[in-house]
Protein backbone atom coordinates (compact mmCIF):
# COMPACT_ATOMS: atom_id res chain seq x y z
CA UNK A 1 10.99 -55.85 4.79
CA UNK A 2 10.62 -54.06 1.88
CA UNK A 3 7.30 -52.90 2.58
CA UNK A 4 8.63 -51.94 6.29
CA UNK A 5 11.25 -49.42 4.64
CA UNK A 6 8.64 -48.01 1.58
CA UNK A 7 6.36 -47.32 4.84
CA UNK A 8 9.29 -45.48 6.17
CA UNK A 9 10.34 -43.58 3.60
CA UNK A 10 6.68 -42.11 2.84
CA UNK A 11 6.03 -40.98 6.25
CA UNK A 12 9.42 -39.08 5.88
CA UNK A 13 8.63 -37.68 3.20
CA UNK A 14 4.99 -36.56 4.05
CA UNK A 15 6.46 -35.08 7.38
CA UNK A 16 9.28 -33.21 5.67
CA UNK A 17 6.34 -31.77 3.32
CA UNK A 18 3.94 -31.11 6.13
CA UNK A 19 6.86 -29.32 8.59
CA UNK A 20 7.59 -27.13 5.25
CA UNK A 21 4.16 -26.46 4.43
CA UNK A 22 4.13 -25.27 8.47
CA UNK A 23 7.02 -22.87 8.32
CA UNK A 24 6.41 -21.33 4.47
CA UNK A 25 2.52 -20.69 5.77
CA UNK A 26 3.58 -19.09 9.01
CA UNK A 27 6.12 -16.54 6.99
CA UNK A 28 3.69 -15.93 5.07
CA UNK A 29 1.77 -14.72 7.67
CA UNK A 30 4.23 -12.95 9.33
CA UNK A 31 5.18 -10.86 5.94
CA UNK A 32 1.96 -9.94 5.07
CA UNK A 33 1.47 -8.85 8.99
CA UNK A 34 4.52 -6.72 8.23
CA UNK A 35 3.14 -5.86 4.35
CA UNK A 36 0.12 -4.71 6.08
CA UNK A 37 1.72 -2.33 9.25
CA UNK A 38 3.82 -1.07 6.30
CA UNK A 39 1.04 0.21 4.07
CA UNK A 40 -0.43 1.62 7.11
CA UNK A 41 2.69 3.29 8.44
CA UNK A 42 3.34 3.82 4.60
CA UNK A 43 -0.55 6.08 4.16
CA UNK A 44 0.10 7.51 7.80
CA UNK A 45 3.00 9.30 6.94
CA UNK A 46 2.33 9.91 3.66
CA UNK A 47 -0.61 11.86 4.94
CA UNK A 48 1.12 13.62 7.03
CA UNK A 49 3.66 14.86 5.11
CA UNK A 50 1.29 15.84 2.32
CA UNK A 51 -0.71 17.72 4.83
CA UNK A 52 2.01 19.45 5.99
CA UNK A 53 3.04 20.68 2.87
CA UNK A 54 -0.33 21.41 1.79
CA UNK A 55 -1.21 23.40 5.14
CA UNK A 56 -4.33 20.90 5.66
CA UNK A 57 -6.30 20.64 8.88
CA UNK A 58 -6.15 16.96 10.54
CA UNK A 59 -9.34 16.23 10.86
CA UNK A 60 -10.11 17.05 7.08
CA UNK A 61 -9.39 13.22 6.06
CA UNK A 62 -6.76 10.71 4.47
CA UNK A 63 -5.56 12.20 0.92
CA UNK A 64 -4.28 9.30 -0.66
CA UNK A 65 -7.09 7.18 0.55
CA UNK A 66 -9.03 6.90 -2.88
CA UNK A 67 -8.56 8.00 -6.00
CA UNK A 68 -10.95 10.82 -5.64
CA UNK A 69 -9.44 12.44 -2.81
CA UNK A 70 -6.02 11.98 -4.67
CA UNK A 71 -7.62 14.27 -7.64
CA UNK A 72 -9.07 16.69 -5.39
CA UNK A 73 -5.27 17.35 -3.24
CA UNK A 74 -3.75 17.24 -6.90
CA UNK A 75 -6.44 19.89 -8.30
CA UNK A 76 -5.40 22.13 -5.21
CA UNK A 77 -2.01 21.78 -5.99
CA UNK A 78 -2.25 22.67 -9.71
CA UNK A 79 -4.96 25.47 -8.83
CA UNK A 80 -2.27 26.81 -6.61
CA UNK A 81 0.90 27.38 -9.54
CA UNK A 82 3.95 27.75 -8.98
CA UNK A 83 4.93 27.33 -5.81
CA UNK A 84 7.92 26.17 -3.71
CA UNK A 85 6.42 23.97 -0.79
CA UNK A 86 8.85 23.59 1.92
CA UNK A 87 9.64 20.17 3.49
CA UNK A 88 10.04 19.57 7.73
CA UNK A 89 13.20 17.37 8.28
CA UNK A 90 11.47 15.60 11.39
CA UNK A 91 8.46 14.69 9.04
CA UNK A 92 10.86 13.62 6.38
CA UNK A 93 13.17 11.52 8.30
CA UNK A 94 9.91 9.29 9.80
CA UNK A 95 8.56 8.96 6.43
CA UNK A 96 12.27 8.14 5.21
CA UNK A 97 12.10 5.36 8.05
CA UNK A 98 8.90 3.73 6.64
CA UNK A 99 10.32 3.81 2.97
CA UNK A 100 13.67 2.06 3.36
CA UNK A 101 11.49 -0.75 5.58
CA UNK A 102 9.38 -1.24 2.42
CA UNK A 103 12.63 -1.14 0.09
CA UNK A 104 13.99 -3.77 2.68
CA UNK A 105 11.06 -5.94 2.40
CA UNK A 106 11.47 -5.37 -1.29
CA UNK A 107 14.81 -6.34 -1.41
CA UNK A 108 14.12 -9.48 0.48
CA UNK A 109 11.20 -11.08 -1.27
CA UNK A 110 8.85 -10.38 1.34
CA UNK A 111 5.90 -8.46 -0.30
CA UNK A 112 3.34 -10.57 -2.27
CA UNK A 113 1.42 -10.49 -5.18
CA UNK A 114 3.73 -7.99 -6.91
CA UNK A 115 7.17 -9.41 -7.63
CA UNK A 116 7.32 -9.27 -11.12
CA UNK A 117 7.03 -5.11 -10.27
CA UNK A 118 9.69 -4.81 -7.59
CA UNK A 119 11.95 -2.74 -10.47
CA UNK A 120 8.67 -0.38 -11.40
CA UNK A 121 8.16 -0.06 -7.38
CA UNK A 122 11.94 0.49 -6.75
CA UNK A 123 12.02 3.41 -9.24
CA UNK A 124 9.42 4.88 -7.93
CA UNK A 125 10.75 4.58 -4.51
CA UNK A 126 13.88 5.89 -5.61
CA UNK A 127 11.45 9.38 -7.40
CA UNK A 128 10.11 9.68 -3.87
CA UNK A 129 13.20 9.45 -2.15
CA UNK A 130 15.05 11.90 -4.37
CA UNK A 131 12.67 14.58 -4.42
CA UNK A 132 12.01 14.94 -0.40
CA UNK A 133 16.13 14.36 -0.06
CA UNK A 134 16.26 18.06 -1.40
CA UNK A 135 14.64 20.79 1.60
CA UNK A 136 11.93 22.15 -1.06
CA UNK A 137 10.06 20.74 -4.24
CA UNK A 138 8.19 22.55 -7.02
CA UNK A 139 4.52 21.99 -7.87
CA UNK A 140 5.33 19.84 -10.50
CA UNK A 141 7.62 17.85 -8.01
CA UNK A 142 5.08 17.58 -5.41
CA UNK A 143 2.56 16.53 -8.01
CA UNK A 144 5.00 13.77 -9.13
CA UNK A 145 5.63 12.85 -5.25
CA UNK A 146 1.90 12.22 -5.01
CA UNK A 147 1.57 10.32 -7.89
CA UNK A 148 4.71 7.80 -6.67
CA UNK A 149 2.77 7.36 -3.28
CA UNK A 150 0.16 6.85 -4.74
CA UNK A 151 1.46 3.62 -7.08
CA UNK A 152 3.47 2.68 -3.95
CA UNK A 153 0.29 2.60 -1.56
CA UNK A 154 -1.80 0.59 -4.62
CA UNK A 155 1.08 -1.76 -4.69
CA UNK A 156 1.44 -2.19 -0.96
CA UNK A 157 -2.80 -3.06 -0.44
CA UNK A 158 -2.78 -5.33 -3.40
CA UNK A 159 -3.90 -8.36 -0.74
CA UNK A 160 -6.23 -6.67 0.69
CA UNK A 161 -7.55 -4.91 -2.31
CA UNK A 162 -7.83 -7.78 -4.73
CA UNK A 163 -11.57 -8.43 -4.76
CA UNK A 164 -13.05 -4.95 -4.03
CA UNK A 165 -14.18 -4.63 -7.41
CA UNK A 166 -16.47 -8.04 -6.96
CA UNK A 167 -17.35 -7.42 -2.98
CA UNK A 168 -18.40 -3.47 -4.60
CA UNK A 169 -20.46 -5.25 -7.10
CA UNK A 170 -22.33 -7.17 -4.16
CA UNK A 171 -22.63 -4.20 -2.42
CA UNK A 172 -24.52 -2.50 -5.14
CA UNK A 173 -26.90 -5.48 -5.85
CA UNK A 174 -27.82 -5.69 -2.25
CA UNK A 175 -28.44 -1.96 -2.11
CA UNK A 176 -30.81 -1.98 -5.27
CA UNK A 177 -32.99 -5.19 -4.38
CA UNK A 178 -32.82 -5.03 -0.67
CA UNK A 179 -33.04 -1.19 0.94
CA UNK A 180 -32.85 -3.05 4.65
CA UNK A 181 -29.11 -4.25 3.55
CA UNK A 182 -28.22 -1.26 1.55
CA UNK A 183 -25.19 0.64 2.49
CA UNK A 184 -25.71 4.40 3.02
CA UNK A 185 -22.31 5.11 2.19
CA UNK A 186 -22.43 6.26 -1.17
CA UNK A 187 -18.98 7.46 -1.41
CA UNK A 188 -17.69 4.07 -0.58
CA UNK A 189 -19.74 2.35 -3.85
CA UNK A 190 -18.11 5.05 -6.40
CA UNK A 191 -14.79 4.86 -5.09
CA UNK A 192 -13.76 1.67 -7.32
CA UNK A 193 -10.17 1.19 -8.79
């Protein structure tokens, strides 16, 4: 009898771990779906509104992509002065819409592999949102506004991101001792963070 109501209680107890194990896995899933449509939606508009304020063609590439492009765009700026750059409201309030889903996400535990920074990334949220809540910014605004997207996007691509540095290291031993498996993208090996 006793043995009856042990064999009971385990298989309880290993279904009640299993069904949790279940649900936990598939929110994680689903969050870091969301996570990653939110970086995405997060670079998109970030893009766009940089472009906009920097008058850049379309075609002419992602600026906060790496941290190369990010120096170049920040160069321009600075090579530029003073200057007041002028903000669209319909480009503001879509890229408004992507930041308070991130701050949501935030604010609900739902972005991995940064919690212990939620308060750093919530600050810098909160720089972003109070300098494009004004109709115009400075250089040294816009400069800062860069800079917070650019934390925000490194913070946001963290699971995605975490072993670049060691799958860039592969890259550049296969391209030295095997020129058949080489990558020509050259641009792609420097750009490590």
């Amino acid at each position: 009898m006793a043995y009856k109501n042990i064999s009971s209680i385990f298989t309880s107890c290993i279904l009640v771990a299993f069904t949790t194990i279940y649900k936990e896995n598939s929110q994680y899933r689903i969050n870091l779906k969301k996570q990653y449509n939110l970086y995405y939606d997060f670079l998109y508009e970030s893009d766009v509104l940089i472009k906009y304020l920097l008058s850049i063609d379309e075609d002419e590439g992602m600026v906060l992509m790496t941290k190369t492009t990010i120096s170049y765009y920040c160069n321009r700026v600075k090579e530029r002065g003073q200057y007041i750059y002028i903000f669209d409201d319909e480009i503001v309030i879509s890229f408004k819409n992507v930041l308070n889903q991130i701050k949501d996400m935030i604010n609900q535990n739902q972005i991995y592999y940064w919690k212990k920074e939620y308060d750093f990334v919530l600050s810098e949220i909160n720089n972003i949102f109070k300098i494009i809540s004004k109709n115009e910014c400075t250089t040294d605004e816009l400069l800062s506004l860069i800079h917070d997207m650019d934390w925000l996007i490194h913070y946001l691509r963290i699971p995605w991101r975490r072993d670049y540095k060691d799958n860039q290291e592969i890259r550049r031993i296969i391209a030295k001792y095997n020129k058949i498996l080489s990558y020509p993208d050259e641009l792609f090996l420097k750009d490590i963070e």
